[in-house]
C-alpha atoms as a PDB file:
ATOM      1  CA  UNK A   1       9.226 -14.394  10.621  1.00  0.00           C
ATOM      2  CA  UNK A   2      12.213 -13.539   8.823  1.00  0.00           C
ATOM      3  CA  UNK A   3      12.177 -11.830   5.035  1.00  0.00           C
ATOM      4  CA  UNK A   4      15.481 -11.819   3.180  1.00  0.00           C
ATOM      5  CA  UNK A   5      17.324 -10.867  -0.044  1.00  0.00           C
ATOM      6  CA  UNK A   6      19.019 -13.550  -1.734  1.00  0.00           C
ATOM      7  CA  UNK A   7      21.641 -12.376  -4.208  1.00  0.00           C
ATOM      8  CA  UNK A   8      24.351 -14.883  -5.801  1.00  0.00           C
ATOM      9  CA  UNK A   9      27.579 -13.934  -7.380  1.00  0.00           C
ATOM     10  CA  UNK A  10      26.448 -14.638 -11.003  1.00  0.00           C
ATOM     11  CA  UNK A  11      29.297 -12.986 -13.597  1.00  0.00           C
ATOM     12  CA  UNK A  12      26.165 -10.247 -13.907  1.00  0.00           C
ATOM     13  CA  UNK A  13      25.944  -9.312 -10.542  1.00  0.00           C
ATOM     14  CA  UNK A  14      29.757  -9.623  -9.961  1.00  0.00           C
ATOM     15  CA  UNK A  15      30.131  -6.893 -12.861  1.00  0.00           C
ATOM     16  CA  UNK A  16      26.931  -4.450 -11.548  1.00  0.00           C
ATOM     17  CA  UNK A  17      29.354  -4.375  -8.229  1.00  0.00           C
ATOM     18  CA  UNK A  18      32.542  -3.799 -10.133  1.00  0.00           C
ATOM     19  CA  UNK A  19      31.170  -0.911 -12.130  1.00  0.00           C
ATOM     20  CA  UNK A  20      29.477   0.632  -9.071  1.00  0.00           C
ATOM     21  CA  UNK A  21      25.901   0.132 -10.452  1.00  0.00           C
ATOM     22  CA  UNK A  22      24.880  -1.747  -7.027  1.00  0.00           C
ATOM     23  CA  UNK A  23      21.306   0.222  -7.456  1.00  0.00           C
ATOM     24  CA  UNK A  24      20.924  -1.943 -10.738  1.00  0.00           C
ATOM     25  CA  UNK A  25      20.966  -5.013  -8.928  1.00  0.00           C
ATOM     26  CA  UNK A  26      18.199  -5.003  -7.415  1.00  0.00           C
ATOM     27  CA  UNK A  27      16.226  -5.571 -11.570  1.00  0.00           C
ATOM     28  CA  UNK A  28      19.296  -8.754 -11.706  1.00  0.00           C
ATOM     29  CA  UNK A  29      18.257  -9.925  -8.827  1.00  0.00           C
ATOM     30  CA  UNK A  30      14.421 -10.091  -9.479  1.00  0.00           C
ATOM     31  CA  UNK A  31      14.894 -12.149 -13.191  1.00  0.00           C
ATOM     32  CA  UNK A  32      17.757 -14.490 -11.513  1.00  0.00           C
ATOM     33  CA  UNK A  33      14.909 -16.571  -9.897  1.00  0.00           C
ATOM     34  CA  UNK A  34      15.819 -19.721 -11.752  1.00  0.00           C
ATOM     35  CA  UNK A  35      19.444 -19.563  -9.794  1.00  0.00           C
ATOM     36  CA  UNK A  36      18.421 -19.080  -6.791  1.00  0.00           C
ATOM     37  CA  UNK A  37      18.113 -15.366  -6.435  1.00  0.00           C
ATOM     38  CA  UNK A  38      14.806 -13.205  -4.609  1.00  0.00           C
ATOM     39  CA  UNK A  39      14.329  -9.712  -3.362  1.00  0.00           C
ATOM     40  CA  UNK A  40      13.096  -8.455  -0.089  1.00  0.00           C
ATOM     41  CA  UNK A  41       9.581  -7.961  -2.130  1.00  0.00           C
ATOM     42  CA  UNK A  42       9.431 -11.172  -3.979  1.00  0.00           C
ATOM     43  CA  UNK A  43      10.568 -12.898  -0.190  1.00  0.00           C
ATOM     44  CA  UNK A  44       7.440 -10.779   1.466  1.00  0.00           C
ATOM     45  CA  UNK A  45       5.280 -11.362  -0.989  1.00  0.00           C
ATOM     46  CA  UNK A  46       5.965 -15.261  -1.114  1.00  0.00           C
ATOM     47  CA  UNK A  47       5.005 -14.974   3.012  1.00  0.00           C
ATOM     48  CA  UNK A  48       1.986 -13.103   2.377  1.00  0.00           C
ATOM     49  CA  UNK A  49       0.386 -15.721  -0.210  1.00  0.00           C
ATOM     50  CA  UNK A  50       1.439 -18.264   2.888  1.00  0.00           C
ATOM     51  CA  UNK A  51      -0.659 -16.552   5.151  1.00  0.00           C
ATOM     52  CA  UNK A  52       2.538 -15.946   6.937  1.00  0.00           C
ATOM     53  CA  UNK A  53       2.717 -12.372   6.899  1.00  0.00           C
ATOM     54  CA  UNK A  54       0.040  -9.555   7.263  1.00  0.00           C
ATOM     55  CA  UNK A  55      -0.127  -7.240   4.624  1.00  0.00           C
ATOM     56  CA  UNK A  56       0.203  -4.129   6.313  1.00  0.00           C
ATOM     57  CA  UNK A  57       3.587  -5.773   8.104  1.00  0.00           C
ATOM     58  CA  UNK A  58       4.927  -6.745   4.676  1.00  0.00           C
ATOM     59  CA  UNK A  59       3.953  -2.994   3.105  1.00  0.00           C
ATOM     60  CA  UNK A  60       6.482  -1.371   6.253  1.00  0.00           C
ATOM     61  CA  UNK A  61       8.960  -3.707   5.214  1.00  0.00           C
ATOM     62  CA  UNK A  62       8.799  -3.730   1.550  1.00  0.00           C
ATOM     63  CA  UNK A  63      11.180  -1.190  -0.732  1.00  0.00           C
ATOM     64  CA  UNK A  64       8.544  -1.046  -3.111  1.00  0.00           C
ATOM     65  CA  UNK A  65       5.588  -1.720  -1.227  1.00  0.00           C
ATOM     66  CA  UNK A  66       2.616  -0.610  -3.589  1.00  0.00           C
ATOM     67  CA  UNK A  67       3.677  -2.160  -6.843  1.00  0.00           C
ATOM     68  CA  UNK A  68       5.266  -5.183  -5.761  1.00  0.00           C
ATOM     69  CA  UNK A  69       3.021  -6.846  -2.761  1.00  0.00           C
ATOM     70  CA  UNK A  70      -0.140  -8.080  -5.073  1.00  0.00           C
ATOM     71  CA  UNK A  71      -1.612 -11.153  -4.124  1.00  0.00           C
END
């Protein structure tokens, strides 16, 4: 099963990349649901609720794994 990051050019992200503040994206990325936008966590976590995904699989994977992958 694939997890992915899904990160549009909005004007916000467009300037986070122009400044060089790419590791303030990631916070853009996870309020931009409504257009489109998820992180790796937010992807893993969706899989785990589906029964998709173990949790121990989408921990390894997860850049925040503790915090973020509560079902």
């Amino acid at each position: 099963m694939a997890a992915h990051e899904i990160v549009i050019g909005t004007p916000a992200i467009r300037h986070l990349i122009r400044e060089d503040k790419a590791a303030l994206m990631w916070s853009a990325i996870q309020t931009a649901a409504s257009v489109g936008m998820q992180t790796l966590d937010q992807c893993l976590k969706d899989l785990l609720a589906k029964g998709l995904a173990t949790r121990e699989d989408a921990r390894l994977k997860a850049k925040m794994p503790e915090s973020r992958l509560q079902v």
